[in-house]
N, C-alpha and C. Protein backbone atom coordinates (compact mmCIF):
# COMPACT_ATOMS: atom_id res chain seq x y z
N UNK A 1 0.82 -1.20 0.00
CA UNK A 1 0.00 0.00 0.00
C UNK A 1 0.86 1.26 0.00
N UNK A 2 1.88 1.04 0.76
CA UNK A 2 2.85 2.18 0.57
C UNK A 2 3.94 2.68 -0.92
N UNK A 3 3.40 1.35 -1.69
CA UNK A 3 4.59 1.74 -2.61
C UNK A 3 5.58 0.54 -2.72
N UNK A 4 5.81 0.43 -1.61
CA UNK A 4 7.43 -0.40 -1.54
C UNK A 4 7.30 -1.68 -2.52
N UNK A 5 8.54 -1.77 -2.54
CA UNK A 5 8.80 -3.32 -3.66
C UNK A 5 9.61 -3.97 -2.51
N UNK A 6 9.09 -5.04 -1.36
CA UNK A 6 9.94 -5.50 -0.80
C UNK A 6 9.91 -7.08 -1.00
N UNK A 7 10.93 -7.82 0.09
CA UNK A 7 10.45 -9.39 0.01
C UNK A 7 9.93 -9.49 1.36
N UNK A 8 8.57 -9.55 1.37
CA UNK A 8 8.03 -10.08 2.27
C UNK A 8 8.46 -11.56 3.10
N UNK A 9 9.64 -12.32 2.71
CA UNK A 9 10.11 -13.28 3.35
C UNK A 9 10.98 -12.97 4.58
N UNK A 10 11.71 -11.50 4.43
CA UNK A 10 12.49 -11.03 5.20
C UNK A 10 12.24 -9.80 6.40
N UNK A 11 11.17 -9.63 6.06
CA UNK A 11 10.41 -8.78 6.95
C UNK A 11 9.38 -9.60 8.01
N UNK A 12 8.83 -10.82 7.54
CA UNK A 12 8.21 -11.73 8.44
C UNK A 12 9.36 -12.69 9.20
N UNK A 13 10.46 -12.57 8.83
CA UNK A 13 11.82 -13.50 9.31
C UNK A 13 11.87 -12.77 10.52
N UNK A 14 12.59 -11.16 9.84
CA UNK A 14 12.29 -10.38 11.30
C UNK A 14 11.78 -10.14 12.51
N UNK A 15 9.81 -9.62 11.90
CA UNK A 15 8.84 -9.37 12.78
C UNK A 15 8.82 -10.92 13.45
N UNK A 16 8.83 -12.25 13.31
CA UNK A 16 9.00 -13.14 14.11
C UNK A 16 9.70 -13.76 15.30
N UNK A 17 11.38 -12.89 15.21
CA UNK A 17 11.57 -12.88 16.45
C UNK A 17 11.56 -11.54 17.25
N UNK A 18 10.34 -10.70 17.08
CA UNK A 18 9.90 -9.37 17.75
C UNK A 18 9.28 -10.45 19.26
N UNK A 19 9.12 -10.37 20.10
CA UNK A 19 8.83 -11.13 21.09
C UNK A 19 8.29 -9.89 22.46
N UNK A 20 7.43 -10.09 22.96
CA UNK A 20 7.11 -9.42 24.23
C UNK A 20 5.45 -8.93 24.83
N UNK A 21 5.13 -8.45 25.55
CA UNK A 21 3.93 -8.24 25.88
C UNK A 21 3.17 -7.25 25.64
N UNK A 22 4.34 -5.80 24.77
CA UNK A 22 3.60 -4.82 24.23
C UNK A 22 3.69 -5.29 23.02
N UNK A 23 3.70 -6.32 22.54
CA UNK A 23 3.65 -6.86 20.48
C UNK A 23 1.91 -7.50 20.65
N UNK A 24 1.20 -6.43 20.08
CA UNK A 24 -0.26 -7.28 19.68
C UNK A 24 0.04 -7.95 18.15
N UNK A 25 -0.84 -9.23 18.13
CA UNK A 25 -0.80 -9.93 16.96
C UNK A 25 -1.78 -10.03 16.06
N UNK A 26 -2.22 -10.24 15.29
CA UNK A 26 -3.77 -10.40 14.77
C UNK A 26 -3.43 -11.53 13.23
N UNK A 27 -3.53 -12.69 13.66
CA UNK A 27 -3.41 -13.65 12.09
C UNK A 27 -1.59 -14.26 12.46
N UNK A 28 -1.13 -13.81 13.39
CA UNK A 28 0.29 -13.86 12.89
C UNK A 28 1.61 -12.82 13.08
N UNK A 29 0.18 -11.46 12.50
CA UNK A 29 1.15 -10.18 12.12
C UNK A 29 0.91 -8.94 13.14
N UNK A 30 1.96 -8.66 13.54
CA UNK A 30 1.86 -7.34 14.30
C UNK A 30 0.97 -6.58 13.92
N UNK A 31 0.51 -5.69 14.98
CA UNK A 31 -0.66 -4.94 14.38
C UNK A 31 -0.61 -3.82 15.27
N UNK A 32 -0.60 -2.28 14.96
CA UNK A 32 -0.52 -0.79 15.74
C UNK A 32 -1.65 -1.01 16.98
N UNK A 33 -1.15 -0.73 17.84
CA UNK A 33 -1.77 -0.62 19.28
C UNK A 33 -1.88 0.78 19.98
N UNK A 34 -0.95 1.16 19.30
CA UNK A 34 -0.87 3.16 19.46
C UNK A 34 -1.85 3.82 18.95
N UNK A 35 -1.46 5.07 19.29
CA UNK A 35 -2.11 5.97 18.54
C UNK A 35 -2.12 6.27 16.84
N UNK A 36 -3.09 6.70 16.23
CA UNK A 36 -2.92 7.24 15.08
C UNK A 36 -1.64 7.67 14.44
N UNK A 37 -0.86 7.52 13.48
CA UNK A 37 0.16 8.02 13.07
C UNK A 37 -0.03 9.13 12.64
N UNK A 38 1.06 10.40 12.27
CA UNK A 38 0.64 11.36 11.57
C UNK A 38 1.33 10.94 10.30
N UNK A 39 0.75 12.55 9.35
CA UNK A 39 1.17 12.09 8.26
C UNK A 39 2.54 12.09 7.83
N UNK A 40 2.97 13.58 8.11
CA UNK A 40 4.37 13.34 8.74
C UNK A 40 5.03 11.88 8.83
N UNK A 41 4.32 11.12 10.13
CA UNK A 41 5.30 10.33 10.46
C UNK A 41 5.54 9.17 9.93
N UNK A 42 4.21 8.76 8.73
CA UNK A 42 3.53 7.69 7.91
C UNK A 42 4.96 8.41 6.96
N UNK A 43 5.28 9.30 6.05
CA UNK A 43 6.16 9.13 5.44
C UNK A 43 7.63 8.96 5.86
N UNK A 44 7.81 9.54 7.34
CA UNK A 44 9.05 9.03 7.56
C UNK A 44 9.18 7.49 7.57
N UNK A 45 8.20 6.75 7.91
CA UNK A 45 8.42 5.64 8.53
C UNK A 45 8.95 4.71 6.97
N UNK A 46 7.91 5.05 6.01
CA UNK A 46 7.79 4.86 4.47
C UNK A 46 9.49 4.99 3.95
N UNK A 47 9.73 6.38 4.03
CA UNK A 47 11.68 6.44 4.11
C UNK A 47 12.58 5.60 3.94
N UNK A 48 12.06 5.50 5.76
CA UNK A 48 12.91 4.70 6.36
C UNK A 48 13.00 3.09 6.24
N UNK A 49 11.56 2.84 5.71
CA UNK A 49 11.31 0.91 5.41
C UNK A 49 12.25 1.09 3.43
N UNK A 50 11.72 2.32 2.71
CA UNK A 50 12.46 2.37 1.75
C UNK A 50 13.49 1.77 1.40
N UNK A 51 14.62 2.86 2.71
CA UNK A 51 15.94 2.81 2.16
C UNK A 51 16.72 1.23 3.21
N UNK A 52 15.92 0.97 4.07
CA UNK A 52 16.52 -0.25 4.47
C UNK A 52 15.92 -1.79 3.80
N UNK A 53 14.59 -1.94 3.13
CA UNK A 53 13.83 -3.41 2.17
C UNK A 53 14.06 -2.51 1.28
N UNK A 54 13.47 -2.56 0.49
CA UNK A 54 13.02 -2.06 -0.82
C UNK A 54 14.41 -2.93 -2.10
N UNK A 55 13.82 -3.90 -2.87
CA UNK A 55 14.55 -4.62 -3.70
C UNK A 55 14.92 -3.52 -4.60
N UNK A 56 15.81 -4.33 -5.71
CA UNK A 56 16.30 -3.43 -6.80
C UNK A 56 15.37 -3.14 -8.07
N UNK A 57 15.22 -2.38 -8.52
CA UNK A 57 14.12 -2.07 -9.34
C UNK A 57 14.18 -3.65 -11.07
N UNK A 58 15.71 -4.07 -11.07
CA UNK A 58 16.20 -5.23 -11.53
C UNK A 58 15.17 -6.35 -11.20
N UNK A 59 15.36 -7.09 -9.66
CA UNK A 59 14.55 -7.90 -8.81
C UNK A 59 13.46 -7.98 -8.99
N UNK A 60 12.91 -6.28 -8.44
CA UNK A 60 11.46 -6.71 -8.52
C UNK A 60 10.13 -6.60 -9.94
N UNK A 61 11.57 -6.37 -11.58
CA UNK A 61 10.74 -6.11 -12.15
C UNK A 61 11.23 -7.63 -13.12
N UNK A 62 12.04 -8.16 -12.82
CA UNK A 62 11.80 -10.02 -13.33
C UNK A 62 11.38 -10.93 -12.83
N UNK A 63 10.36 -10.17 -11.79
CA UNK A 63 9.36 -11.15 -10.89
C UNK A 63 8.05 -11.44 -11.78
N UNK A 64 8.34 -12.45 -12.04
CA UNK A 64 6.26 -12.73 -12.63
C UNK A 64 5.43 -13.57 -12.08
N UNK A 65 4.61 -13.25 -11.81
CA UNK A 65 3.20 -13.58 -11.06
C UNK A 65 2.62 -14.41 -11.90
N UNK A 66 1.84 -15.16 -10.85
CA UNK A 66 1.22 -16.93 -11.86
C UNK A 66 -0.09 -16.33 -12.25
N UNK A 67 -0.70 -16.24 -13.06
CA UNK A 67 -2.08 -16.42 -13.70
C UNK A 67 -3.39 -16.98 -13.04
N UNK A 68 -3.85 -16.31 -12.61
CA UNK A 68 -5.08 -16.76 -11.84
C UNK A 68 -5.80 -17.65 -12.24
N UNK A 69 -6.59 -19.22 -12.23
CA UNK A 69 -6.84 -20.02 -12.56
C UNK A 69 -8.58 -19.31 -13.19
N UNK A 70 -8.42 -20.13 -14.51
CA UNK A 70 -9.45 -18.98 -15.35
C UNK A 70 -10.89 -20.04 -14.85
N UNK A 71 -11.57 -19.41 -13.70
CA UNK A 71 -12.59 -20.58 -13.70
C UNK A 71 -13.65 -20.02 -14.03
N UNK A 72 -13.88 -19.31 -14.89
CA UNK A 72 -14.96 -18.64 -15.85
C UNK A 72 -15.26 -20.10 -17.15
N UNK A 73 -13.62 -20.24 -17.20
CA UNK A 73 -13.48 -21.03 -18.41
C UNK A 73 -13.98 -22.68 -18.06
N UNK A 74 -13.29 -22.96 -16.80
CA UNK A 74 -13.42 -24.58 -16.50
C UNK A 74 -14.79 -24.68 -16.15
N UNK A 75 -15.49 -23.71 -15.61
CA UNK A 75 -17.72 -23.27 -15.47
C UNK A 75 -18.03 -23.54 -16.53
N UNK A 76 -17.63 -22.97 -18.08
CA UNK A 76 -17.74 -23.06 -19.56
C UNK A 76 -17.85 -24.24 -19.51
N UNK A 77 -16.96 -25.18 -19.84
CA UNK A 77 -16.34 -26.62 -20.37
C UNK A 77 -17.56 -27.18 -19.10
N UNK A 78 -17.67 -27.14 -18.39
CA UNK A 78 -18.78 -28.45 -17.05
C UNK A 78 -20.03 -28.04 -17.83
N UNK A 79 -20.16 -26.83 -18.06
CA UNK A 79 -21.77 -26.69 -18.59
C UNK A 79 -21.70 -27.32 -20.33
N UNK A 80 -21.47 -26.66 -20.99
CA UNK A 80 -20.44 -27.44 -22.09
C UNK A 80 -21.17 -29.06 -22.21
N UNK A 81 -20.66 -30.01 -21.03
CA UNK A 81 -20.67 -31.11 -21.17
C UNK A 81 -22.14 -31.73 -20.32
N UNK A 82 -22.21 -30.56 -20.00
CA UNK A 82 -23.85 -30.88 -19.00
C UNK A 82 -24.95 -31.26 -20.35
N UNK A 83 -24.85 -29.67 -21.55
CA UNK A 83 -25.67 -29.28 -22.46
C UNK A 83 -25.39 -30.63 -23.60
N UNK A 84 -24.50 -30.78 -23.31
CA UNK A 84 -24.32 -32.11 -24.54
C UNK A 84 -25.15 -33.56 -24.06
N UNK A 85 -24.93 -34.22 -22.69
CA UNK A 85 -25.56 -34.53 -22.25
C UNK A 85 -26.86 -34.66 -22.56
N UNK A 86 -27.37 -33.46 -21.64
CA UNK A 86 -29.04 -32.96 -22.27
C UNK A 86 -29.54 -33.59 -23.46
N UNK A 87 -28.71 -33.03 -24.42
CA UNK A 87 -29.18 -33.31 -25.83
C UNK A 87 -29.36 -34.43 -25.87
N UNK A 88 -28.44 -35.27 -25.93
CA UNK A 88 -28.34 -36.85 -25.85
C UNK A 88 -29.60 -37.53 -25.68
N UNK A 89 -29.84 -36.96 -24.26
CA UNK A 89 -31.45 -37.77 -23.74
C UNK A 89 -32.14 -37.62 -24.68
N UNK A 90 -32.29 -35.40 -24.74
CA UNK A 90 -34.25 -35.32 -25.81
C UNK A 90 -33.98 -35.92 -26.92
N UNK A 91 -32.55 -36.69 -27.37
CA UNK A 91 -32.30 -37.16 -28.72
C UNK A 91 -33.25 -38.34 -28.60
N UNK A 92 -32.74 -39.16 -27.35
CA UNK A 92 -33.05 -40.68 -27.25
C UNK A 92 -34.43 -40.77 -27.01
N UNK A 93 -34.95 -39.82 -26.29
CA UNK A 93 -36.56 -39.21 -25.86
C UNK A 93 -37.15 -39.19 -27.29
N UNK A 94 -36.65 -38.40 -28.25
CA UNK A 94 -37.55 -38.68 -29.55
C UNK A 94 -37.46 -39.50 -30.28
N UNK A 95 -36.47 -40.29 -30.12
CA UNK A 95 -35.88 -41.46 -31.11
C UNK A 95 -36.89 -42.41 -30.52
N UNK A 96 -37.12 -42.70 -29.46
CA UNK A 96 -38.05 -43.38 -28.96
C UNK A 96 -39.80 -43.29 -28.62
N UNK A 97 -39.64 -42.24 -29.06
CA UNK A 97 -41.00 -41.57 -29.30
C UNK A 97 -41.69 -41.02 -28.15
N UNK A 98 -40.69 -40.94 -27.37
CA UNK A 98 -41.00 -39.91 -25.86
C UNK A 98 -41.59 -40.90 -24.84
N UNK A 99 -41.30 -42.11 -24.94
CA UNK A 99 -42.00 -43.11 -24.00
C UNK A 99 -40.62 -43.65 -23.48
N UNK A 100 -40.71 -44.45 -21.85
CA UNK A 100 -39.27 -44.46 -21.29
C UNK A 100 -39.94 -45.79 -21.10
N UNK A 101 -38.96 -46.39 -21.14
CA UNK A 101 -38.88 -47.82 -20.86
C UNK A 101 -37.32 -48.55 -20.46
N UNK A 102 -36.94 -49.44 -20.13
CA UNK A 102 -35.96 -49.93 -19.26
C UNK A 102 -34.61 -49.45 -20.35
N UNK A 103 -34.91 -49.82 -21.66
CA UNK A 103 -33.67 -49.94 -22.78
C UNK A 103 -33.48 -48.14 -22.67
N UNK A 104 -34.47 -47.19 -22.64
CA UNK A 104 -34.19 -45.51 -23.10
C UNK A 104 -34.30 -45.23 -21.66
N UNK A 105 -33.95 -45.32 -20.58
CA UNK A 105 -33.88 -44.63 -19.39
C UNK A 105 -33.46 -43.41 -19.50
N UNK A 106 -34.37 -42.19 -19.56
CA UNK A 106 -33.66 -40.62 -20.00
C UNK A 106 -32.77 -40.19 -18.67
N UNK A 107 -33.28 -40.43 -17.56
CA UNK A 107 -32.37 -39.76 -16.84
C UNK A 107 -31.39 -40.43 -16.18
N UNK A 108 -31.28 -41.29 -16.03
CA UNK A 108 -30.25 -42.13 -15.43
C UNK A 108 -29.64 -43.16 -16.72
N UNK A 109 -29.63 -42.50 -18.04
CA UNK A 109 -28.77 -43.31 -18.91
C UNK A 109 -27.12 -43.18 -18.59
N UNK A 110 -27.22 -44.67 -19.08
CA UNK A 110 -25.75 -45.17 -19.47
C UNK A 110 -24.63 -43.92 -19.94
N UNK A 111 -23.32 -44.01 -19.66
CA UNK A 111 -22.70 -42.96 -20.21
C UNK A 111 -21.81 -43.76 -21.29
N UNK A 112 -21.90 -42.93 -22.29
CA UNK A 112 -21.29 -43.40 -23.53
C UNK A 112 -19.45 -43.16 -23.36
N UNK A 113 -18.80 -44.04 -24.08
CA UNK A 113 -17.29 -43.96 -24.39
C UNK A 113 -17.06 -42.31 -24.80
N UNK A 114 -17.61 -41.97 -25.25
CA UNK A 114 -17.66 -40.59 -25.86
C UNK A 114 -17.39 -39.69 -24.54
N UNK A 115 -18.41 -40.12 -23.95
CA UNK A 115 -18.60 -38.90 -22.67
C UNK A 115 -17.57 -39.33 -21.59
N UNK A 116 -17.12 -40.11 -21.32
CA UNK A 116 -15.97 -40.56 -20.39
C UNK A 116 -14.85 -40.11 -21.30
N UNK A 117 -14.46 -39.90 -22.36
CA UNK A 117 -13.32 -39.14 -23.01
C UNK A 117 -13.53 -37.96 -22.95
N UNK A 118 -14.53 -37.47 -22.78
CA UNK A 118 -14.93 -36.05 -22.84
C UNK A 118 -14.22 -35.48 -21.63
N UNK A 119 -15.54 -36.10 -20.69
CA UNK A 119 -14.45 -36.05 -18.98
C UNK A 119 -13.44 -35.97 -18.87
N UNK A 120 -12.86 -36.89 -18.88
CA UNK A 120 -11.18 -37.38 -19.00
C UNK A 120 -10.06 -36.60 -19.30
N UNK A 121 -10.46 -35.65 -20.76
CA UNK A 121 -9.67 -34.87 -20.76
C UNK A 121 -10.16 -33.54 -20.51
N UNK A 122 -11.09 -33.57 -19.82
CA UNK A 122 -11.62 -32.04 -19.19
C UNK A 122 -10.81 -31.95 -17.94
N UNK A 123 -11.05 -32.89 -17.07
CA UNK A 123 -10.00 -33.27 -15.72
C UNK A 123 -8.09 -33.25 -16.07
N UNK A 124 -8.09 -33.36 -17.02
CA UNK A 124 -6.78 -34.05 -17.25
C UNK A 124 -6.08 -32.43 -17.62
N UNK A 125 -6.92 -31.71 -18.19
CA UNK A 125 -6.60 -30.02 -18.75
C UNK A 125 -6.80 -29.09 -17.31
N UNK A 126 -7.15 -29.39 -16.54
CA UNK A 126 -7.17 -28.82 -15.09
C UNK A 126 -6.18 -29.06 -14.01
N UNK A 127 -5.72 -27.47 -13.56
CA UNK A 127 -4.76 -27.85 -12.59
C UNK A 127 -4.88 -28.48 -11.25
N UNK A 128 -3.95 -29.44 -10.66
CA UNK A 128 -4.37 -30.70 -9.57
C UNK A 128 -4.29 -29.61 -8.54
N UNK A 129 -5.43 -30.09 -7.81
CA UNK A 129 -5.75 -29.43 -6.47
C UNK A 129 -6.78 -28.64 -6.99
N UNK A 130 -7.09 -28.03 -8.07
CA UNK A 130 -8.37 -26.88 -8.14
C UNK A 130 -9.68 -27.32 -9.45
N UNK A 131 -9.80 -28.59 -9.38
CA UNK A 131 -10.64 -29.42 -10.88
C UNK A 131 -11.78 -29.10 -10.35
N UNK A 132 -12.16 -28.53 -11.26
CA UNK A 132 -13.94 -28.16 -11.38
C UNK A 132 -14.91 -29.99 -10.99
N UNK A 133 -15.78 -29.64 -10.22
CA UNK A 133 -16.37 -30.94 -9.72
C UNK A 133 -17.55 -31.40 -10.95
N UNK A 134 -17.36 -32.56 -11.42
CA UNK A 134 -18.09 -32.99 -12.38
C UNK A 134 -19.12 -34.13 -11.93
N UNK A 135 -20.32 -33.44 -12.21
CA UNK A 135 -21.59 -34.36 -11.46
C UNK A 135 -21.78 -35.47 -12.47
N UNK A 136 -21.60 -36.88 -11.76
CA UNK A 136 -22.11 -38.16 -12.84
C UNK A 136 -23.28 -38.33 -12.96
């Protein structure tokens, strides 16, 4: 919020062995127990974290950040395979002349080779730990 380009690895290295009974914590992290800062003193302090963290403008500008997992897209692809689905049935629904019987079960049909490849590599294109949940 201030600006700074620091490494947050070395500033929590620090604040960790801060130790005592005037250190409030909240999550982990120190947290102001004082009074209001002025503004004044909000930029000295800014300065002063400056000129002692603050990486090299080198460092912190061949840093790249990972890509947020596009789950607009992996929502797409589940509905995608929901709507195909669908079809399938009102296909088998009219092919059969809209009457259900044991062989055209519309809603609890069989899943075709098709649709388990479909799956397969819908899961398989998703990163592990965050796979969109696919209802059988």
């Amino acid at each position: 919020f201030a600006g700074l380009h620091i490494d947050p690895r070395v500033i929590g290295q620090k604040n960790s062995l801060i130790q005592g009974d005037h250190i409030r914590r909240k999550n982990g992290c120190i947290v102001n127990t004082g009074a209001k800062l002025s503004r004044d003193e909000i930029r000295r302090r800014v300065a002063e974290n400056k000129d002692q963290y603050e990486l090299t403008e080198e460092e912190w500008t061949a840093i790249e950040l990972p890509l947020p997992e596009d789950a607009k897209k992996s929502e797409k692809i589940r509905l995608e395979l929901e709507l195909k689905n669908v079809q399938r049935q009102i296909a088998m629904l009219r092919k059969s002349g809209g009457k259900k019987n044991a062989e055209t079960d519309s809603v609890d049909s069989p899943k075709t080779e098709q649709e388990d490849d479909d799956r397969e590599d819908f899961i398989e294109d998703q990163p592990m730990g965050k796979r969109a949940r696919i209802e059988a």
